[in-house]
PDB file of N, CA and C in Angstrom:
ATOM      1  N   UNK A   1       0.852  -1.166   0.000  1.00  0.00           N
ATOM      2  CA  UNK A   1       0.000   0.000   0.000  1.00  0.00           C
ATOM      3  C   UNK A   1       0.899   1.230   0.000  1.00  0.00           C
ATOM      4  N   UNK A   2       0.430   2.088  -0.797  1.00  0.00           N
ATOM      5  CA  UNK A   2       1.428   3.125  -0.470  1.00  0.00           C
ATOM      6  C   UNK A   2       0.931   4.520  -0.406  1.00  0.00           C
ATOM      7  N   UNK A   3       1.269   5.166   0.246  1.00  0.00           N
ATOM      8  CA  UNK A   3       0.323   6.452   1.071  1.00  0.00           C
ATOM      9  C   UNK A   3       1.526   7.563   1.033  1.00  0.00           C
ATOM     10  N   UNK A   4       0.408   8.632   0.843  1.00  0.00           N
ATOM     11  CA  UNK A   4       1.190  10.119   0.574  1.00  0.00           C
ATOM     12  C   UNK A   4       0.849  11.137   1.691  1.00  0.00           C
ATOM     13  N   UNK A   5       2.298  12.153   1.907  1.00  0.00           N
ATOM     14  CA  UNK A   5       2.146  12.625   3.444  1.00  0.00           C
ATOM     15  C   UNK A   5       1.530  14.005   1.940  1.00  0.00           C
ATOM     16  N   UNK A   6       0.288  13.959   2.967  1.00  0.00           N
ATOM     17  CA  UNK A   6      -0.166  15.524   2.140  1.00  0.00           C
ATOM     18  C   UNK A   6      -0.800  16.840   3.427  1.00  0.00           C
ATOM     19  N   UNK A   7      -0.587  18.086   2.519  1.00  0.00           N
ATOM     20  CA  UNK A   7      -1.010  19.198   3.670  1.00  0.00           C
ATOM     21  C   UNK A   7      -1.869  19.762   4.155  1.00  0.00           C
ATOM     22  N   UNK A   8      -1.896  19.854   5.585  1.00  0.00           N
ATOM     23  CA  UNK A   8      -3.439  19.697   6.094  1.00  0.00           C
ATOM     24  C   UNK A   8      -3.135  21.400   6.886  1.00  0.00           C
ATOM     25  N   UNK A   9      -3.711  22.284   6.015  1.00  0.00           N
ATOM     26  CA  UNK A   9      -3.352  23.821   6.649  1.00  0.00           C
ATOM     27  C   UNK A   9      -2.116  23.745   6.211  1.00  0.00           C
ATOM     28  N   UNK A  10      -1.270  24.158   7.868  1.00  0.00           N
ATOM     29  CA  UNK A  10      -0.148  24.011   8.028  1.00  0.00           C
ATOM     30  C   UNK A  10       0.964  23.342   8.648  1.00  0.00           C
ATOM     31  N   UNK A  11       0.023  22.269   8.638  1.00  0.00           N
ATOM     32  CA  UNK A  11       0.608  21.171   8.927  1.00  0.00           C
ATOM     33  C   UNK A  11       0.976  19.679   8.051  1.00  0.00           C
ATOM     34  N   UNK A  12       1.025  18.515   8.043  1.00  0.00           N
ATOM     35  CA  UNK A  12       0.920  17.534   7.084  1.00  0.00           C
ATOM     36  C   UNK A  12       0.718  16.550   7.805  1.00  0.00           C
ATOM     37  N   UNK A  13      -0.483  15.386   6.704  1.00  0.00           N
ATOM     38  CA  UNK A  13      -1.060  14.619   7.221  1.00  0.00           C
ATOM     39  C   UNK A  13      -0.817  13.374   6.610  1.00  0.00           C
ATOM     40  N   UNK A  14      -0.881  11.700   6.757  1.00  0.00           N
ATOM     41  CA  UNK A  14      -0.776  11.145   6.050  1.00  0.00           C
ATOM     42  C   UNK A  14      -2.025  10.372   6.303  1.00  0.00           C
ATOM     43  N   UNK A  15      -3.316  10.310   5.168  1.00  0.00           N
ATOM     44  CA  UNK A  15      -4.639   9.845   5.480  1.00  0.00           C
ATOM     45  C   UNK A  15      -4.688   8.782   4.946  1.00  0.00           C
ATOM     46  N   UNK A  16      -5.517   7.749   5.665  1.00  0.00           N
ATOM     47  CA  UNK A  16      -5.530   5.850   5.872  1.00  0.00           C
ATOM     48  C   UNK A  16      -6.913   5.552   5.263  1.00  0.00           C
ATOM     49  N   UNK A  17      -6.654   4.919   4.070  1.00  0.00           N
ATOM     50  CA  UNK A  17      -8.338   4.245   3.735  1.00  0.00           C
ATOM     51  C   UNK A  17      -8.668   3.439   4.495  1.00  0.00           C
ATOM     52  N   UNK A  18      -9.897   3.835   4.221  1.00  0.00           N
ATOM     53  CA  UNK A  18     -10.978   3.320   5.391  1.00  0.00           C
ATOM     54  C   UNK A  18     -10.754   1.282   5.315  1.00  0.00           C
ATOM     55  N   UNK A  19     -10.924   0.668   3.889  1.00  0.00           N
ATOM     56  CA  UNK A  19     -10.087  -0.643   4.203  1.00  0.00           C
ATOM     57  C   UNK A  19      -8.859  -0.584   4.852  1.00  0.00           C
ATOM     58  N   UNK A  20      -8.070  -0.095   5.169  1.00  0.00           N
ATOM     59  CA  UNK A  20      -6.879  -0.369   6.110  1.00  0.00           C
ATOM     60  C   UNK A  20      -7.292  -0.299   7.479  1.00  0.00           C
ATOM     61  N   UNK A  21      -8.210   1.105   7.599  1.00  0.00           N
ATOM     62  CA  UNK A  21      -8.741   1.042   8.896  1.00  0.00           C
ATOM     63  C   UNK A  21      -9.753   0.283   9.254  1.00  0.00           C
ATOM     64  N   UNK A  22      -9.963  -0.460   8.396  1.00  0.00           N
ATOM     65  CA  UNK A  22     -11.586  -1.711   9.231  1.00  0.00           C
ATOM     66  C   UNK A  22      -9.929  -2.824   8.970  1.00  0.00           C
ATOM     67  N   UNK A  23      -9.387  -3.134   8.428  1.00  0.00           N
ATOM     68  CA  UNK A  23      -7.835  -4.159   8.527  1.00  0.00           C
ATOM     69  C   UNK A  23      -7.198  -4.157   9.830  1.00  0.00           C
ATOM     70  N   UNK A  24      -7.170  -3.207  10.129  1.00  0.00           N
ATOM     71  CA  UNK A  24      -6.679  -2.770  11.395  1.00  0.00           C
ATOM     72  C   UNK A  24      -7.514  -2.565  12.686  1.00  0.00           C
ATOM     73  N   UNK A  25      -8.737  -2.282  12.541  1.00  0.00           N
ATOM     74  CA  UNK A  25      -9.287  -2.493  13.959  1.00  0.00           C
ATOM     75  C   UNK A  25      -9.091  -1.292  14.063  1.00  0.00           C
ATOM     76  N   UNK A  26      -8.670   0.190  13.192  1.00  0.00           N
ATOM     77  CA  UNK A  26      -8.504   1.619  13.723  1.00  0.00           C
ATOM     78  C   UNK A  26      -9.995   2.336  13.641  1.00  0.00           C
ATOM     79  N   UNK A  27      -9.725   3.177  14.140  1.00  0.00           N
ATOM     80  CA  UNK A  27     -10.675   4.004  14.640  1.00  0.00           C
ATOM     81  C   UNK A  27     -10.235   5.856  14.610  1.00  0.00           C
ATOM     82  N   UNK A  28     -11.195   7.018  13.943  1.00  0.00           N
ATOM     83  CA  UNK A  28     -10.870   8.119  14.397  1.00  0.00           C
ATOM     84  C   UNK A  28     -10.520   8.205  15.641  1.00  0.00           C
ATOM     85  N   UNK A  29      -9.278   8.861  16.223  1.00  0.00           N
ATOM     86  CA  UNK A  29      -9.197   9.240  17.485  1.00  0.00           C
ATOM     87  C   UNK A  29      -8.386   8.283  18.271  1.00  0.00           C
ATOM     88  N   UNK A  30      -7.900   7.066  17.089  1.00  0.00           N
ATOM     89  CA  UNK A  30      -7.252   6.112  18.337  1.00  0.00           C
ATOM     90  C   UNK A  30      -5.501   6.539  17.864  1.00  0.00           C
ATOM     91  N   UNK A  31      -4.558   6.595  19.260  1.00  0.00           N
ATOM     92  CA  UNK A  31      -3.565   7.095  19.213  1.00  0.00           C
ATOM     93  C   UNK A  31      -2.655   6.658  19.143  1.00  0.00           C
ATOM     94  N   UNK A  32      -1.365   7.015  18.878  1.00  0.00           N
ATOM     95  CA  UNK A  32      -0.295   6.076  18.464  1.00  0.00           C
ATOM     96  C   UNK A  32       1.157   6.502  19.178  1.00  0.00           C
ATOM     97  N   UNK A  33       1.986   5.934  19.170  1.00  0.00           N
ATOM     98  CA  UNK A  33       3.202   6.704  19.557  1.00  0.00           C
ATOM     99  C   UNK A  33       4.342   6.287  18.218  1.00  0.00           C
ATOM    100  N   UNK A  34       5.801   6.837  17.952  1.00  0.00           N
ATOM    101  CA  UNK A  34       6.292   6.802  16.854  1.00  0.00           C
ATOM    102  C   UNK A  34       7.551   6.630  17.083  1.00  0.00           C
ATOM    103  N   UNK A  35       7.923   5.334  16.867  1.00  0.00           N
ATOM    104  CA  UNK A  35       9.818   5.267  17.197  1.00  0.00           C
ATOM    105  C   UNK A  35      10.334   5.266  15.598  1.00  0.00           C
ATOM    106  N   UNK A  36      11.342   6.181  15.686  1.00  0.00           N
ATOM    107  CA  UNK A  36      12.310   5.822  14.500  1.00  0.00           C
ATOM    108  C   UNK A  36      13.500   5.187  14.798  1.00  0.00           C
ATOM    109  N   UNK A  37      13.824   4.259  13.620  1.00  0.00           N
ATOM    110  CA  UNK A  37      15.042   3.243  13.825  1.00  0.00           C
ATOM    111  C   UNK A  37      16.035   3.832  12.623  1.00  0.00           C
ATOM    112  N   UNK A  38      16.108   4.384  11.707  1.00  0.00           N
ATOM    113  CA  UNK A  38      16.664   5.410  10.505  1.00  0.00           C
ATOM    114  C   UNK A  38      15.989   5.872   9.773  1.00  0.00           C
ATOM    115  N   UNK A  39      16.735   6.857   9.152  1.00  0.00           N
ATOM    116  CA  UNK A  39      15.970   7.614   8.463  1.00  0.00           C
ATOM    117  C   UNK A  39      15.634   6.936   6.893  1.00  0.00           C
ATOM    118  N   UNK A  40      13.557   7.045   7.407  1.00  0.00           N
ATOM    119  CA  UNK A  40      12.772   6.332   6.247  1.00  0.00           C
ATOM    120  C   UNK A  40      11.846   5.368   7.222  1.00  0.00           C
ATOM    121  N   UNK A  41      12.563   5.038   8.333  1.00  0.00           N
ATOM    122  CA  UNK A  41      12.249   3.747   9.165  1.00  0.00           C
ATOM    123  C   UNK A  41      11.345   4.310  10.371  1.00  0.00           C
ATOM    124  N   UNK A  42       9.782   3.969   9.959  1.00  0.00           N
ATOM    125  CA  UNK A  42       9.145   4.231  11.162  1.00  0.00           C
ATOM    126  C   UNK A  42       8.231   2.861  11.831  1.00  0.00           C
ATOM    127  N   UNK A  43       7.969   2.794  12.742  1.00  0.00           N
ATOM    128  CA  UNK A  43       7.516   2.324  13.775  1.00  0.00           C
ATOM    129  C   UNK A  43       6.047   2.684  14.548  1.00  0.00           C
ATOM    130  N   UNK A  44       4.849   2.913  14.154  1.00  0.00           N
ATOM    131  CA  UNK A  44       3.744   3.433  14.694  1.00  0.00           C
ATOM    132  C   UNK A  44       3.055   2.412  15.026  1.00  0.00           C
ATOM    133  N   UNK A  45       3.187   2.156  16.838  1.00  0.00           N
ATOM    134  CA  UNK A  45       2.289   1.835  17.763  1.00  0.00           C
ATOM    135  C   UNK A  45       1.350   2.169  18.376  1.00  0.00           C
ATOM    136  N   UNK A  46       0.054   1.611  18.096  1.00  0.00           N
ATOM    137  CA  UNK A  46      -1.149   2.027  19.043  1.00  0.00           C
ATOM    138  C   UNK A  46      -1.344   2.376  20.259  1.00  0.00           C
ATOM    139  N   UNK A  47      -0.998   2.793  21.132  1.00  0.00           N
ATOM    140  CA  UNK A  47      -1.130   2.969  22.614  1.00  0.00           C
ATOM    141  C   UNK A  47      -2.476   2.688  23.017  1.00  0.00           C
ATOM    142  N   UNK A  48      -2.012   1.734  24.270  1.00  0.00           N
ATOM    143  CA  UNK A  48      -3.239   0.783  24.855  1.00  0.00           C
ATOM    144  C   UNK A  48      -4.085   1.555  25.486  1.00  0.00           C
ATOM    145  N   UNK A  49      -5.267   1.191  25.480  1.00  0.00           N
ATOM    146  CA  UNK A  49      -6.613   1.434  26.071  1.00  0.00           C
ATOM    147  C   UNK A  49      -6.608   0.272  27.491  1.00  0.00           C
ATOM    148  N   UNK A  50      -7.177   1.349  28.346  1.00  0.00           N
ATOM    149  CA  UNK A  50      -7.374   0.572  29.355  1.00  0.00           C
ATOM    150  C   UNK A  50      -8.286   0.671  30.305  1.00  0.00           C
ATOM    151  N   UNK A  51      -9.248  -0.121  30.662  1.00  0.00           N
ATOM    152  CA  UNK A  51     -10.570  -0.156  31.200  1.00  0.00           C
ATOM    153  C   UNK A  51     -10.109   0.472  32.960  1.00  0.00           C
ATOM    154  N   UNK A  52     -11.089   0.986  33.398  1.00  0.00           N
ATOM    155  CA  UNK A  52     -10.227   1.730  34.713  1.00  0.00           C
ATOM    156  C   UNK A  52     -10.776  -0.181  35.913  1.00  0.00           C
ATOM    157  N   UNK A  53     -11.632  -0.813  35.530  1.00  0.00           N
ATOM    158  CA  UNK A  53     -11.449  -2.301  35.929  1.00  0.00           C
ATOM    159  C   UNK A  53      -9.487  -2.979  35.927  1.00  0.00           C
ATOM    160  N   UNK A  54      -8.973  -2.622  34.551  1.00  0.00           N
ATOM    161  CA  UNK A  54      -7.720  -3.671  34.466  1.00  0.00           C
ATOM    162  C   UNK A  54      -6.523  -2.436  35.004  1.00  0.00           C
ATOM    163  N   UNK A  55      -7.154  -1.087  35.051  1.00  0.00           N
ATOM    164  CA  UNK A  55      -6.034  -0.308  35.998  1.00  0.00           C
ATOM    165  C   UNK A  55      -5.725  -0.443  37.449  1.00  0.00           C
ATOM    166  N   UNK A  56      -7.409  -0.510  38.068  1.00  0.00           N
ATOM    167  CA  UNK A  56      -7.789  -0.934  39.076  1.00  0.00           C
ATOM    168  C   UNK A  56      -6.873  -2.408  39.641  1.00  0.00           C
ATOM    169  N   UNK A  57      -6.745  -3.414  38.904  1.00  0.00           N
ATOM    170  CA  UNK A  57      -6.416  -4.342  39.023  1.00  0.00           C
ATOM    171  C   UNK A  57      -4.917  -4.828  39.260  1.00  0.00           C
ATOM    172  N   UNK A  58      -4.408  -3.989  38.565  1.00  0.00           N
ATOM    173  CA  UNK A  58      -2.834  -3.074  38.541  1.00  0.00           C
ATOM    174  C   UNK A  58      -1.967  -2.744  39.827  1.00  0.00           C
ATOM    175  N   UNK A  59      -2.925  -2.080  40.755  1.00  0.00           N
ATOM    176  CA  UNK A  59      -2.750  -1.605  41.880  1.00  0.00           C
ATOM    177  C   UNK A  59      -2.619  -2.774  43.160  1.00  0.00           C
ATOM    178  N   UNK A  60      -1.671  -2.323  44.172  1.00  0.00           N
ATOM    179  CA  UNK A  60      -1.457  -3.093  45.109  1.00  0.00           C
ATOM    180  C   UNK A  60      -1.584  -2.343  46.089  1.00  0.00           C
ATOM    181  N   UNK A  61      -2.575  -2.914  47.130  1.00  0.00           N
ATOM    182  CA  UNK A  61      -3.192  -1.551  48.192  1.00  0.00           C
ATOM    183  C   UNK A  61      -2.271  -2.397  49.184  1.00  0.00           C
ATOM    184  N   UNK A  62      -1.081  -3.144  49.105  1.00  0.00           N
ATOM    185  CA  UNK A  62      -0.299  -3.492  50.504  1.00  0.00           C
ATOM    186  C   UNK A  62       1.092  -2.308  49.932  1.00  0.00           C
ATOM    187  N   UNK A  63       0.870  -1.741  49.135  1.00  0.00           N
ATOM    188  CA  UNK A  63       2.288  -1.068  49.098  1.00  0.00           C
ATOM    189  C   UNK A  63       2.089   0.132  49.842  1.00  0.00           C
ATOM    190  N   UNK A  64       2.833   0.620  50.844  1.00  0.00           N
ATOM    191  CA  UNK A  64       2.917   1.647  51.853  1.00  0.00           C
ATOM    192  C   UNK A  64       2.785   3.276  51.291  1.00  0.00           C
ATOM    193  N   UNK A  65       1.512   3.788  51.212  1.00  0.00           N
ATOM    194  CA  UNK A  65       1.389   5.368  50.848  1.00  0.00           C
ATOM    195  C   UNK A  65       3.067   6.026  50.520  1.00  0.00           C
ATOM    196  N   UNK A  66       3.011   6.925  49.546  1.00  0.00           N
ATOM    197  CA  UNK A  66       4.287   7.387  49.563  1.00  0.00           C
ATOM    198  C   UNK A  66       3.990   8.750  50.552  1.00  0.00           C
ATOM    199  N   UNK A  67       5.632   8.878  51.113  1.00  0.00           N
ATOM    200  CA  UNK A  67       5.717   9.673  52.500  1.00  0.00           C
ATOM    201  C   UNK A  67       4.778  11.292  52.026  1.00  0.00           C
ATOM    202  N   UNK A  68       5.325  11.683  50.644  1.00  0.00           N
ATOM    203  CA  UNK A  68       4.600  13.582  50.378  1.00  0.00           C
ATOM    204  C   UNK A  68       3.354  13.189  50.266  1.00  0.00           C
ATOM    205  N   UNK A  69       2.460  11.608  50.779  1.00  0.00           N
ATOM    206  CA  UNK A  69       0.935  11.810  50.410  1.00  0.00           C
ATOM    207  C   UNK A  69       0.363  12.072  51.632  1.00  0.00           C
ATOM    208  N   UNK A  70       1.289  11.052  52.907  1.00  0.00           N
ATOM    209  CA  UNK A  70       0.424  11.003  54.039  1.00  0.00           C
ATOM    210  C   UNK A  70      -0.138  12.175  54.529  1.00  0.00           C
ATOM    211  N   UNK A  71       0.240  13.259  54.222  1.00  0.00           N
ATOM    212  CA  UNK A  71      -0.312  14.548  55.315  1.00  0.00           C
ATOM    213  C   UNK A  71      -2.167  14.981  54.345  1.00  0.00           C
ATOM    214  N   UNK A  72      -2.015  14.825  53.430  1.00  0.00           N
ATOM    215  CA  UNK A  72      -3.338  14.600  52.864  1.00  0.00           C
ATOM    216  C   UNK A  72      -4.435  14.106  53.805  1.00  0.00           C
ATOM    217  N   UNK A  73      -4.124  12.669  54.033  1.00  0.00           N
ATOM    218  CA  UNK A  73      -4.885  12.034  55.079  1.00  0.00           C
ATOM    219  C   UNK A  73      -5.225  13.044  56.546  1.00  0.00           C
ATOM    220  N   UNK A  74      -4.752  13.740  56.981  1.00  0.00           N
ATOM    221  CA  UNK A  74      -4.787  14.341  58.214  1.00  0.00           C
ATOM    222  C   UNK A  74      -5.550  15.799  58.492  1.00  0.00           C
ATOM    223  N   UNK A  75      -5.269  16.137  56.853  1.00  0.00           N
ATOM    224  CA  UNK A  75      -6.046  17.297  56.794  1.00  0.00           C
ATOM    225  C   UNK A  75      -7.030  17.703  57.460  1.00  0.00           C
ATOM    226  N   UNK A  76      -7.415  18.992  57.879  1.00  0.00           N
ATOM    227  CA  UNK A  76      -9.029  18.754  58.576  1.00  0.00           C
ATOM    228  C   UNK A  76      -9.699  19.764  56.942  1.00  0.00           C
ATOM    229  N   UNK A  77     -10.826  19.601  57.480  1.00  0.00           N
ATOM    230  CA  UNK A  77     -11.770  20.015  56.444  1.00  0.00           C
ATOM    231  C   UNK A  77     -12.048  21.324  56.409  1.00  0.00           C
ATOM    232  N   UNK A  78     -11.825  21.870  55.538  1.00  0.00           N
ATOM    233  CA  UNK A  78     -12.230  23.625  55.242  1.00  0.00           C
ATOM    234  C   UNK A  78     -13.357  23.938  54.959  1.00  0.00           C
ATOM    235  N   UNK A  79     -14.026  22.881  53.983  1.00  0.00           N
ATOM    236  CA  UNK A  79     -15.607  23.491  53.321  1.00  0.00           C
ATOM    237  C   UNK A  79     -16.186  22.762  53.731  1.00  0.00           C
ATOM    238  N   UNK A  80     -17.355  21.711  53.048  1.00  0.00           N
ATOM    239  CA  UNK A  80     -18.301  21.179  52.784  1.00  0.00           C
ATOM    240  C   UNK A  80     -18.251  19.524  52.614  1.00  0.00           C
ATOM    241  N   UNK A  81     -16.514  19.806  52.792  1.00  0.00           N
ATOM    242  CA  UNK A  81     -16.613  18.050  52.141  1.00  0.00           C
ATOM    243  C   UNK A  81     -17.240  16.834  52.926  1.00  0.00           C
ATOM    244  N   UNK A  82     -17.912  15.705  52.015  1.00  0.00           N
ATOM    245  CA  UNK A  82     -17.816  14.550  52.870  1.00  0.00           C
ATOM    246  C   UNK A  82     -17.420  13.568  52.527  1.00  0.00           C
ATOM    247  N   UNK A  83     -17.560  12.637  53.752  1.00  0.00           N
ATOM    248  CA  UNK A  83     -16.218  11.510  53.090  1.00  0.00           C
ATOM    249  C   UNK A  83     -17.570  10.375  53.788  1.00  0.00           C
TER     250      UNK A  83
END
């Protein structure tokens, strides 16, 4: 397939037919990050999506608060808040 970087304003864009993007599982709006290995040589990875369930899941509530959080906890209350 071969695709042309063309100019979008003032900037430049390189636009994906829509068969590549149903090939791919892409979507407007889904994001990528870009390693180059030489020049000509690119690398465009999707950056993962992640359900706040498998972030959630991620987390280890035995690891000890870091020390600049604890005073958070102690605070007293100024406004309205409730907990």
């Amino acid at each position: 397939m071969e695709l042309e970087v063309q100019a979008w304003g003032e900037d430049a864009a390189i636009r994906l037919p829509v068969e590549f993007l149903n090939q791919m599982n892409l979507k407007v709006g889904d994001k990528f990050t870009v390693e180059t290995y030489a020049i000509g040589v690119l690398l465009l990875k999707r950056k993962s999506r992640y359900s706040l369930a498998e972030l959630v899941q991620q987390c280890d509530i035995a690891v000890p608060q870091p020390s600049d959080m604890v005073g958070w906890d102690n605070l007293k209350s100024i406004g309205r808040e409730k907990y």
